[in-house]
PDB file of N, CA and C in Angstrom:
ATOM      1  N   UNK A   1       0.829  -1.199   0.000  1.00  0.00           N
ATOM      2  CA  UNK A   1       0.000   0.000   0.000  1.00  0.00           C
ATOM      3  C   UNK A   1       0.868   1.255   0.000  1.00  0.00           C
ATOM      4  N   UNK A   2       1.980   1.035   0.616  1.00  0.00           N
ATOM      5  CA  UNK A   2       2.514   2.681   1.143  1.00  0.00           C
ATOM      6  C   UNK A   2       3.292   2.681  -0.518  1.00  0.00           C
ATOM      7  N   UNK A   3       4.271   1.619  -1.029  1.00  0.00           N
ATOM      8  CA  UNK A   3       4.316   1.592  -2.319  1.00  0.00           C
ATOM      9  C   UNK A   3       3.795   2.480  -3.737  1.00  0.00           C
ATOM     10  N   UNK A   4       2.333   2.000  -3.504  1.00  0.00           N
ATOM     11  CA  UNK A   4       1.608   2.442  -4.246  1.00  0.00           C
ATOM     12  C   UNK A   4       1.262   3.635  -3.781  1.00  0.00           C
ATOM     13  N   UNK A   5       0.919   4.308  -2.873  1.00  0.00           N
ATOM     14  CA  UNK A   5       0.488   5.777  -2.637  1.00  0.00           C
ATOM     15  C   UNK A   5       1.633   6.865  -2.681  1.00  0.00           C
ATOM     16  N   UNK A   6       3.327   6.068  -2.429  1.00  0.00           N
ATOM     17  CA  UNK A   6       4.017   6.851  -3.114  1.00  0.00           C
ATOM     18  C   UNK A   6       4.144   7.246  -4.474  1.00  0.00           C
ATOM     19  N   UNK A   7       4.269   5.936  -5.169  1.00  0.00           N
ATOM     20  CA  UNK A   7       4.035   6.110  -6.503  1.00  0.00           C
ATOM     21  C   UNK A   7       2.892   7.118  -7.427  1.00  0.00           C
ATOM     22  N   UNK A   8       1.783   7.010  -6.949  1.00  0.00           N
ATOM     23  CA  UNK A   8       0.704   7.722  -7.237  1.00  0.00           C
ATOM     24  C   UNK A   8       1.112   9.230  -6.935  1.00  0.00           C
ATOM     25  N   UNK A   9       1.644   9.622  -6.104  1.00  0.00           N
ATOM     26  CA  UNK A   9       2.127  11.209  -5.286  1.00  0.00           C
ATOM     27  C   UNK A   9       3.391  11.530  -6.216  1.00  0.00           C
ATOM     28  N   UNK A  10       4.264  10.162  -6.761  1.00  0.00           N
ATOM     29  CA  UNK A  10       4.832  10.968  -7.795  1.00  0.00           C
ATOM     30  C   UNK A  10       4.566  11.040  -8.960  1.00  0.00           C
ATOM     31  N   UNK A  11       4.042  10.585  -9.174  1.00  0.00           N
ATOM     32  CA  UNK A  11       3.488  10.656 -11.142  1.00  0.00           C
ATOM     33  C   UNK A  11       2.661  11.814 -10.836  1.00  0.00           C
ATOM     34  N   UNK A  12       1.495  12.127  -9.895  1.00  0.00           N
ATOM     35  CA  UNK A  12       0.425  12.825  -9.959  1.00  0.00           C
ATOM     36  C   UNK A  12       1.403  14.533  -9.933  1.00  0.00           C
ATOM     37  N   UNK A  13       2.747  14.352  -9.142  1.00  0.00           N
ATOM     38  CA  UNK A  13       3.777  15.494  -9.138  1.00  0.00           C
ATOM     39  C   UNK A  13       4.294  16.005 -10.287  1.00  0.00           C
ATOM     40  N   UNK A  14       4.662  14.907 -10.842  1.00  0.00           N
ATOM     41  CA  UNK A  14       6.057  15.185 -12.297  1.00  0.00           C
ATOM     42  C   UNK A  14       4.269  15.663 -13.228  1.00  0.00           C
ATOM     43  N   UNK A  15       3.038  15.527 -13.573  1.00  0.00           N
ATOM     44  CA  UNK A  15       2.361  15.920 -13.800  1.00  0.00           C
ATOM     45  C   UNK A  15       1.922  17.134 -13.428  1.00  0.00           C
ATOM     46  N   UNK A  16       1.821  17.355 -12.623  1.00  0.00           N
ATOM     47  CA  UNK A  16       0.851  19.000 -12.513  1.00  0.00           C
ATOM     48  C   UNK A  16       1.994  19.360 -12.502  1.00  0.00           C
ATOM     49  N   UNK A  17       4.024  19.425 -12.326  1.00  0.00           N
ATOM     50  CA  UNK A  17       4.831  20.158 -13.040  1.00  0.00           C
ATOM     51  C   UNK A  17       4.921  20.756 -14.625  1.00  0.00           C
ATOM     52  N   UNK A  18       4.316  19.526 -15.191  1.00  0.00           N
ATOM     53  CA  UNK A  18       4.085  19.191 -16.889  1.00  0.00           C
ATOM     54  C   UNK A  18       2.376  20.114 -17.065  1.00  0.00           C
ATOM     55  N   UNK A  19       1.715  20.323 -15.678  1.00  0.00           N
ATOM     56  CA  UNK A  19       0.455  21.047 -16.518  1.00  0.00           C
ATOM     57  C   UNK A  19      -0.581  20.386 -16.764  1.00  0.00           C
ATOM     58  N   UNK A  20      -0.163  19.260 -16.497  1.00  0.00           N
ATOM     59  CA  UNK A  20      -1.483  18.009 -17.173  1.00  0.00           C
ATOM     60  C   UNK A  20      -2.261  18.566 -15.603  1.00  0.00           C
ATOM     61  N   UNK A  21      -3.588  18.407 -16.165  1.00  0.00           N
ATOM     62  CA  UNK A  21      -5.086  18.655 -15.496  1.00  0.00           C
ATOM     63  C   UNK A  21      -5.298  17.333 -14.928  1.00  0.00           C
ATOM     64  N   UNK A  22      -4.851  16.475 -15.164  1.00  0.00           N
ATOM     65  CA  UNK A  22      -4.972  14.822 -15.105  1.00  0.00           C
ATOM     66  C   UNK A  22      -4.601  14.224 -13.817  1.00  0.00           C
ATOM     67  N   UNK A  23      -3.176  15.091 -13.606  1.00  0.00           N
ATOM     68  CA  UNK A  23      -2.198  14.971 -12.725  1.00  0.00           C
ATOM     69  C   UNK A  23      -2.883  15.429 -11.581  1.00  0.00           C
ATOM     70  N   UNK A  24      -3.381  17.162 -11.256  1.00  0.00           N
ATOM     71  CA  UNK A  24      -4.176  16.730 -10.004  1.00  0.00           C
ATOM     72  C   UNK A  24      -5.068  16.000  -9.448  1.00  0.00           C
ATOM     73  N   UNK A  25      -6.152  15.975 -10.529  1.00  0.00           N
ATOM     74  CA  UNK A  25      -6.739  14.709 -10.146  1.00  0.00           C
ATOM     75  C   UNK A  25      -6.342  13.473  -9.680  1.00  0.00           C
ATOM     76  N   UNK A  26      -5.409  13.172 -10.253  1.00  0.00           N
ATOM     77  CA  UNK A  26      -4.436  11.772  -9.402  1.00  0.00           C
ATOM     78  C   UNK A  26      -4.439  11.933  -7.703  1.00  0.00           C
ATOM     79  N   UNK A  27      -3.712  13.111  -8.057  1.00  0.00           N
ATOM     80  CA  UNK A  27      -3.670  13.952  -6.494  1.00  0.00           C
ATOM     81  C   UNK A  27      -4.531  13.683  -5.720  1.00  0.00           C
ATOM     82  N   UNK A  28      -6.203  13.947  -5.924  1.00  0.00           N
ATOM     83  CA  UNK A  28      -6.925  13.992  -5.515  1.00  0.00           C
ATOM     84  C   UNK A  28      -7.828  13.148  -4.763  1.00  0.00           C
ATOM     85  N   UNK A  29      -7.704  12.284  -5.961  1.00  0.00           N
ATOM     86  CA  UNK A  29      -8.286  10.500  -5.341  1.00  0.00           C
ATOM     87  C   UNK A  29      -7.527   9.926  -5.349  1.00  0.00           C
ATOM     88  N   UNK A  30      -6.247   9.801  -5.264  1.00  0.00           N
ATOM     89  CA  UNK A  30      -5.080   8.829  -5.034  1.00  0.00           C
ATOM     90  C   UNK A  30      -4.910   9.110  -3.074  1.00  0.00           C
ATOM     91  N   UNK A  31      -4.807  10.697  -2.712  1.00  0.00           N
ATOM     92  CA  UNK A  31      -4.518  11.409  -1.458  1.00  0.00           C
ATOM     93  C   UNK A  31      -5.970  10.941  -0.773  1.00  0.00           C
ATOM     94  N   UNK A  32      -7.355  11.430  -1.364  1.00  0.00           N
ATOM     95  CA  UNK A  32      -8.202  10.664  -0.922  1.00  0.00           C
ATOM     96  C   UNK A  32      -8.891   8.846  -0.634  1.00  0.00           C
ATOM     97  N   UNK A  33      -8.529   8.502  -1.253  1.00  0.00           N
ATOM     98  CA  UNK A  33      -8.673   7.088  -0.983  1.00  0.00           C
ATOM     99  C   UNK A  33      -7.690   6.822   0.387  1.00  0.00           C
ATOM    100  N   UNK A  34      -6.400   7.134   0.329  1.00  0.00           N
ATOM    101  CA  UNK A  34      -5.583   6.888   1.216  1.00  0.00           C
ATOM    102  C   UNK A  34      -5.776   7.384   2.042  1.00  0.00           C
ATOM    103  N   UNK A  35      -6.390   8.659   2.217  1.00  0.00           N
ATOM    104  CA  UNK A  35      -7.045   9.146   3.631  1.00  0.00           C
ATOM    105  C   UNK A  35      -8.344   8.333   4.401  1.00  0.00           C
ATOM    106  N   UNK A  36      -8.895   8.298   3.021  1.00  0.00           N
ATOM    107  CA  UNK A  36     -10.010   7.046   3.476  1.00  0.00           C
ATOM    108  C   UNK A  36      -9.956   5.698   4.493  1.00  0.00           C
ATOM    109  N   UNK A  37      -8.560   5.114   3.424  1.00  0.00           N
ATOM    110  CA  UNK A  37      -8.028   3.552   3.932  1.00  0.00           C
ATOM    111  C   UNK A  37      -7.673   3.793   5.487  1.00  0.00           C
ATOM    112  N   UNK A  38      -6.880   5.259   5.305  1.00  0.00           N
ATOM    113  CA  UNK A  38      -6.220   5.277   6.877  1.00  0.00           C
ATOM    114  C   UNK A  38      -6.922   5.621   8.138  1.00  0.00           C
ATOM    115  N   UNK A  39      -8.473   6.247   8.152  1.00  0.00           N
ATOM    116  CA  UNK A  39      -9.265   6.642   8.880  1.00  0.00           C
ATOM    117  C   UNK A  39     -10.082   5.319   9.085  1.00  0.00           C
ATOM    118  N   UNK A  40      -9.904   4.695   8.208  1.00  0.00           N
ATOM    119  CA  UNK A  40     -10.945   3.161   8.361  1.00  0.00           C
ATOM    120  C   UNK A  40      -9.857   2.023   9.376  1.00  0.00           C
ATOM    121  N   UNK A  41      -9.044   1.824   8.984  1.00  0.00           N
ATOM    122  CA  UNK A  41      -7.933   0.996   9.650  1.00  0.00           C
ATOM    123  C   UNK A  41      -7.213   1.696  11.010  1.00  0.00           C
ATOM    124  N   UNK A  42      -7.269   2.647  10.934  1.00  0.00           N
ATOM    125  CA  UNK A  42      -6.168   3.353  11.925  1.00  0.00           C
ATOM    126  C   UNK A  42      -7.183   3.173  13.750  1.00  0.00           C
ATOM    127  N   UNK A  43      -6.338   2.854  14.252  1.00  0.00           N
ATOM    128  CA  UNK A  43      -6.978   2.149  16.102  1.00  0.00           C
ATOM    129  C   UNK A  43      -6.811   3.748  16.683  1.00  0.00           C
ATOM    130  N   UNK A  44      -6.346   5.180  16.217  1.00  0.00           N
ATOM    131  CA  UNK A  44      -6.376   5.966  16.667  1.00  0.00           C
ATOM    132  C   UNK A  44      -6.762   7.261  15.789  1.00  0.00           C
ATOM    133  N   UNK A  45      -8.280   7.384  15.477  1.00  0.00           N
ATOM    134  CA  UNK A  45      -8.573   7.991  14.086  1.00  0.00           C
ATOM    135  C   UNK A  45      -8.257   9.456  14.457  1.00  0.00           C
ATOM    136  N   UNK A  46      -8.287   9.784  15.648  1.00  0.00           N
ATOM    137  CA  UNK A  46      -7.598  11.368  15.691  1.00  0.00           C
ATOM    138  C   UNK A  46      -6.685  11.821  15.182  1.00  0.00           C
ATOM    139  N   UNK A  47      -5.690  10.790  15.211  1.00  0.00           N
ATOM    140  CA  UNK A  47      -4.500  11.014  14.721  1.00  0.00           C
ATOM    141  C   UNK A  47      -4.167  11.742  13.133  1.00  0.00           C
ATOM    142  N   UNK A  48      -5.259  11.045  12.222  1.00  0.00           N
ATOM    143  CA  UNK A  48      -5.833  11.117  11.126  1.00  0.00           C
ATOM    144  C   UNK A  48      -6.346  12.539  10.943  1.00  0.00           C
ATOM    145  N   UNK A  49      -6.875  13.822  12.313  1.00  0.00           N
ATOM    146  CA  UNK A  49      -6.973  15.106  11.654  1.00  0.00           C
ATOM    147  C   UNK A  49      -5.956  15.843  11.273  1.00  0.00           C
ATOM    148  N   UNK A  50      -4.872  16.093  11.043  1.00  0.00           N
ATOM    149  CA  UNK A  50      -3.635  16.555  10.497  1.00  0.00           C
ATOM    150  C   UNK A  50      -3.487  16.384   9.418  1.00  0.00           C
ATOM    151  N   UNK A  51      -3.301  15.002   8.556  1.00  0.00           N
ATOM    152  CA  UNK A  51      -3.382  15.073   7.324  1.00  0.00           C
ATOM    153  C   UNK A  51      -4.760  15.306   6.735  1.00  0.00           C
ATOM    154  N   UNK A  52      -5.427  15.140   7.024  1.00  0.00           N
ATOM    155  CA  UNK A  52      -7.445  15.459   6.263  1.00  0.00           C
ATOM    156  C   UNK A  52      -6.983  17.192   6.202  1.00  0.00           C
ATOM    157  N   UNK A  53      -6.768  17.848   7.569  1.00  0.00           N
ATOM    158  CA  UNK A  53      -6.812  19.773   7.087  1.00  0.00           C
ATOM    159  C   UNK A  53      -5.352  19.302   6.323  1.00  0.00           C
ATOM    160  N   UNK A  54      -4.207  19.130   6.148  1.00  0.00           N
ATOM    161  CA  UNK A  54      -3.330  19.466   5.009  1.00  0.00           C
ATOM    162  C   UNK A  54      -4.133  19.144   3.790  1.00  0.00           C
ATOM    163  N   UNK A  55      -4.492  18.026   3.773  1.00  0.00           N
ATOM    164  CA  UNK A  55      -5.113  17.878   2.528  1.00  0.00           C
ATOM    165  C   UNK A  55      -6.403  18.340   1.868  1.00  0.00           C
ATOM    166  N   UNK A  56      -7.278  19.089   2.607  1.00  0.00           N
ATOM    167  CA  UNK A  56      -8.514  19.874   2.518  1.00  0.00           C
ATOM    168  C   UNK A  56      -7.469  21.496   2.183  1.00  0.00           C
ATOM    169  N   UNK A  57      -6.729  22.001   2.956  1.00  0.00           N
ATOM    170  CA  UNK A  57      -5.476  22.887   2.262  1.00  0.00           C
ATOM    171  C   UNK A  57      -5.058  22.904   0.981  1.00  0.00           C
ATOM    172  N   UNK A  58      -4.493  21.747   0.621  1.00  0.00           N
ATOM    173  CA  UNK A  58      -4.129  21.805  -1.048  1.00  0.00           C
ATOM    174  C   UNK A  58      -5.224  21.561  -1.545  1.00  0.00           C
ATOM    175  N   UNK A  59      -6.107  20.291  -1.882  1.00  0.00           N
ATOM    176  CA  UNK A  59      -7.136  21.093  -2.579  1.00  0.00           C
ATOM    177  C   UNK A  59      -7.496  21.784  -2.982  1.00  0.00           C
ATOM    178  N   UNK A  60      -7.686  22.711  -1.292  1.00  0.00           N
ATOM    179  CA  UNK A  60      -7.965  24.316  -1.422  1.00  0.00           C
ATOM    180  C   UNK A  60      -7.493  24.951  -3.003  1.00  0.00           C
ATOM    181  N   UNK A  61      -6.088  25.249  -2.658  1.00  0.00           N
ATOM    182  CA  UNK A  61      -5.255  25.580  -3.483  1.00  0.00           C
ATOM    183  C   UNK A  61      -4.697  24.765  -4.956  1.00  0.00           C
ATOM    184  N   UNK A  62      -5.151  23.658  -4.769  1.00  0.00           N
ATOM    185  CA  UNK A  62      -5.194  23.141  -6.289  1.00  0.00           C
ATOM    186  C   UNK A  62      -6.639  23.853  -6.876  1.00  0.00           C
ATOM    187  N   UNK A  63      -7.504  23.995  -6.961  1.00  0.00           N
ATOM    188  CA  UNK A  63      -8.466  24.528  -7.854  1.00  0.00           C
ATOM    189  C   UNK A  63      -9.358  25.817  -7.458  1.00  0.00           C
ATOM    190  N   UNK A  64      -8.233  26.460  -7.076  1.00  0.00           N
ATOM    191  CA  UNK A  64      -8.422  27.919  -6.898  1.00  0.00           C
ATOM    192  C   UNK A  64      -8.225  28.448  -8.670  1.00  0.00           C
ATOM    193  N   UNK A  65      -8.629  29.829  -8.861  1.00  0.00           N
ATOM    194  CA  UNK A  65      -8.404  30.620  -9.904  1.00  0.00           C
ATOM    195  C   UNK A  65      -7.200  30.147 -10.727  1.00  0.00           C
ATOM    196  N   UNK A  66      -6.353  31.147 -10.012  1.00  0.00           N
ATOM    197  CA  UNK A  66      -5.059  30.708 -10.773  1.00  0.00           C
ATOM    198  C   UNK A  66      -4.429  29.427 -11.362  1.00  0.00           C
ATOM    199  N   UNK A  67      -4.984  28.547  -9.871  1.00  0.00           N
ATOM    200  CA  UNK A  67      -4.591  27.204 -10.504  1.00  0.00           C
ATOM    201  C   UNK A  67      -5.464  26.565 -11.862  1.00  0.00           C
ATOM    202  N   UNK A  68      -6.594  27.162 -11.639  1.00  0.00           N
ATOM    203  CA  UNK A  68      -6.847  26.364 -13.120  1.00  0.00           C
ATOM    204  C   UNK A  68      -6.343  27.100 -14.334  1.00  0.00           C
ATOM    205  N   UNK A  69      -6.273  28.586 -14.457  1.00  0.00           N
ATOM    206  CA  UNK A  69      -5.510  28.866 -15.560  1.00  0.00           C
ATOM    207  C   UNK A  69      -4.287  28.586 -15.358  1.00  0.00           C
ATOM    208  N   UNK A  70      -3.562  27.673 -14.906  1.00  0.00           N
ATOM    209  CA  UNK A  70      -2.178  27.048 -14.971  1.00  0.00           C
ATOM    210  C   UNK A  70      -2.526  25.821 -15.861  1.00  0.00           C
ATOM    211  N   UNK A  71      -3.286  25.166 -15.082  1.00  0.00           N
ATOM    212  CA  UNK A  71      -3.717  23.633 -15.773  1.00  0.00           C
ATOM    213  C   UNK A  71      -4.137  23.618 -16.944  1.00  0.00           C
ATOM    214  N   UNK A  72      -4.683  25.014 -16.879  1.00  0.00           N
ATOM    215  CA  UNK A  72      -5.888  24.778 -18.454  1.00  0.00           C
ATOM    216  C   UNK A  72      -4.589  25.742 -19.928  1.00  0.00           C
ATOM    217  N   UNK A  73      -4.184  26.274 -19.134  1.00  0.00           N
ATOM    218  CA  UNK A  73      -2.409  27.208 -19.922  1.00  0.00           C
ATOM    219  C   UNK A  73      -3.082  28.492 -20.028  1.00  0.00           C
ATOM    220  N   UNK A  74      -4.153  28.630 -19.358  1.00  0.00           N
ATOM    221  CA  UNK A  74      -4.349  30.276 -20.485  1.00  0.00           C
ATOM    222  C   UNK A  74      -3.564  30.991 -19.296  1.00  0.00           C
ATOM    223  N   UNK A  75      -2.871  31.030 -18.970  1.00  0.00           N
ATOM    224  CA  UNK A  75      -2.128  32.019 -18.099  1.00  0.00           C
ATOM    225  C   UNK A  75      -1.296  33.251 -18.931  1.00  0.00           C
ATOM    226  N   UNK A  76      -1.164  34.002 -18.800  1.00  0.00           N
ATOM    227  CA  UNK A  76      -0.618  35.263 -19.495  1.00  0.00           C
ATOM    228  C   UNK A  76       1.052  35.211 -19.010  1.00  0.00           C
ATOM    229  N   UNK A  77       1.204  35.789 -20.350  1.00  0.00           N
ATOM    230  CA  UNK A  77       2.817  35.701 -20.491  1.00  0.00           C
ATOM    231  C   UNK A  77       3.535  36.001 -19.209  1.00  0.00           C
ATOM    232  N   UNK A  78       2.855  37.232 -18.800  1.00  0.00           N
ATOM    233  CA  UNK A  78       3.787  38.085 -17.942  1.00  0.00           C
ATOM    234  C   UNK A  78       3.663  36.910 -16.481  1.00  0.00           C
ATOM    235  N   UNK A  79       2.750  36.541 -16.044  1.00  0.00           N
ATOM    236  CA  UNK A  79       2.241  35.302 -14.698  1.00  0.00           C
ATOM    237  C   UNK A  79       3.214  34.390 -15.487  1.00  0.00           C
ATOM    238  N   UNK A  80       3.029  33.887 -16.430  1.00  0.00           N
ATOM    239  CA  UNK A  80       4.185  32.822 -16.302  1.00  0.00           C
ATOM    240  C   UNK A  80       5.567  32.662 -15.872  1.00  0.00           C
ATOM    241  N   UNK A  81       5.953  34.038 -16.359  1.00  0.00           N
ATOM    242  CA  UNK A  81       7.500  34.721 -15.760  1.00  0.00           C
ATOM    243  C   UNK A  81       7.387  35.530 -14.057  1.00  0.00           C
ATOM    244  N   UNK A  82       6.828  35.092 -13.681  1.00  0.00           N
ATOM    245  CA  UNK A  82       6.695  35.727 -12.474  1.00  0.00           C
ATOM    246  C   UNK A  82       6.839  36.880 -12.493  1.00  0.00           C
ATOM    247  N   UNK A  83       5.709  37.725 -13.449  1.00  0.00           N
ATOM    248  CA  UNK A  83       6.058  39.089 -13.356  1.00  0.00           C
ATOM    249  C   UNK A  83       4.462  40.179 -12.803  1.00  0.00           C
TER     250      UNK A  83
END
C-alpha cells in the first residue's frame, strides 16, 4: 500500500509540473482514498486530523483561480514569468 500511494504522489507530481489537469486529479483520489483507507484501519482515528486539514489545504489551493488557468495554460505571459 505505502508503495503504491508513493508512486501515485509521484506521477500525480512530475504531472501537474508538466500542466497536465490529469495529474491533479491523481492527487486527488489517489490522497483521498488513502485518507479514506487510513481513517478506516487506523486504532487511533484522531490522529488522522492533520493530514485530512493538510489535505482539505491543497485542494484548497489546487483549484483555486489561478490554478486552473495554470492547468488549463491560459495564463498570461507576464504570470508565467513571475512578473
Amino acid at each position: 500500500m505505502t508503495y503504491v500511494g508513493l508512486l501515485i504522489m509521484l506521477v500525480s507530481g512530475f504531472a501537474m509540473l508538466k500542466r497536465q489537469n490529469w495529474g491533479r486529479w491523481l492527487y486527488v483520489i489517489g490522497a483521498g482514498i488513502g485518507l479514506l483507507v487510513g481513517i478506516v484501519t487506523s486504532p487511533m482515528r484522531e490522529a488522522m486530523i492533520p493530514g485530512f486539514v493538510f489535505y482539505v489545504v491543497v485542494v484548497f489551493f489546487l483549484f483555486r483561480r489561478r490554478a486552473n488557468e495554470y492547468f488549463s495554460g491560459t495564463e498570461s505571459a507576464g504570470d508565467a514569468q513571475g512578473a
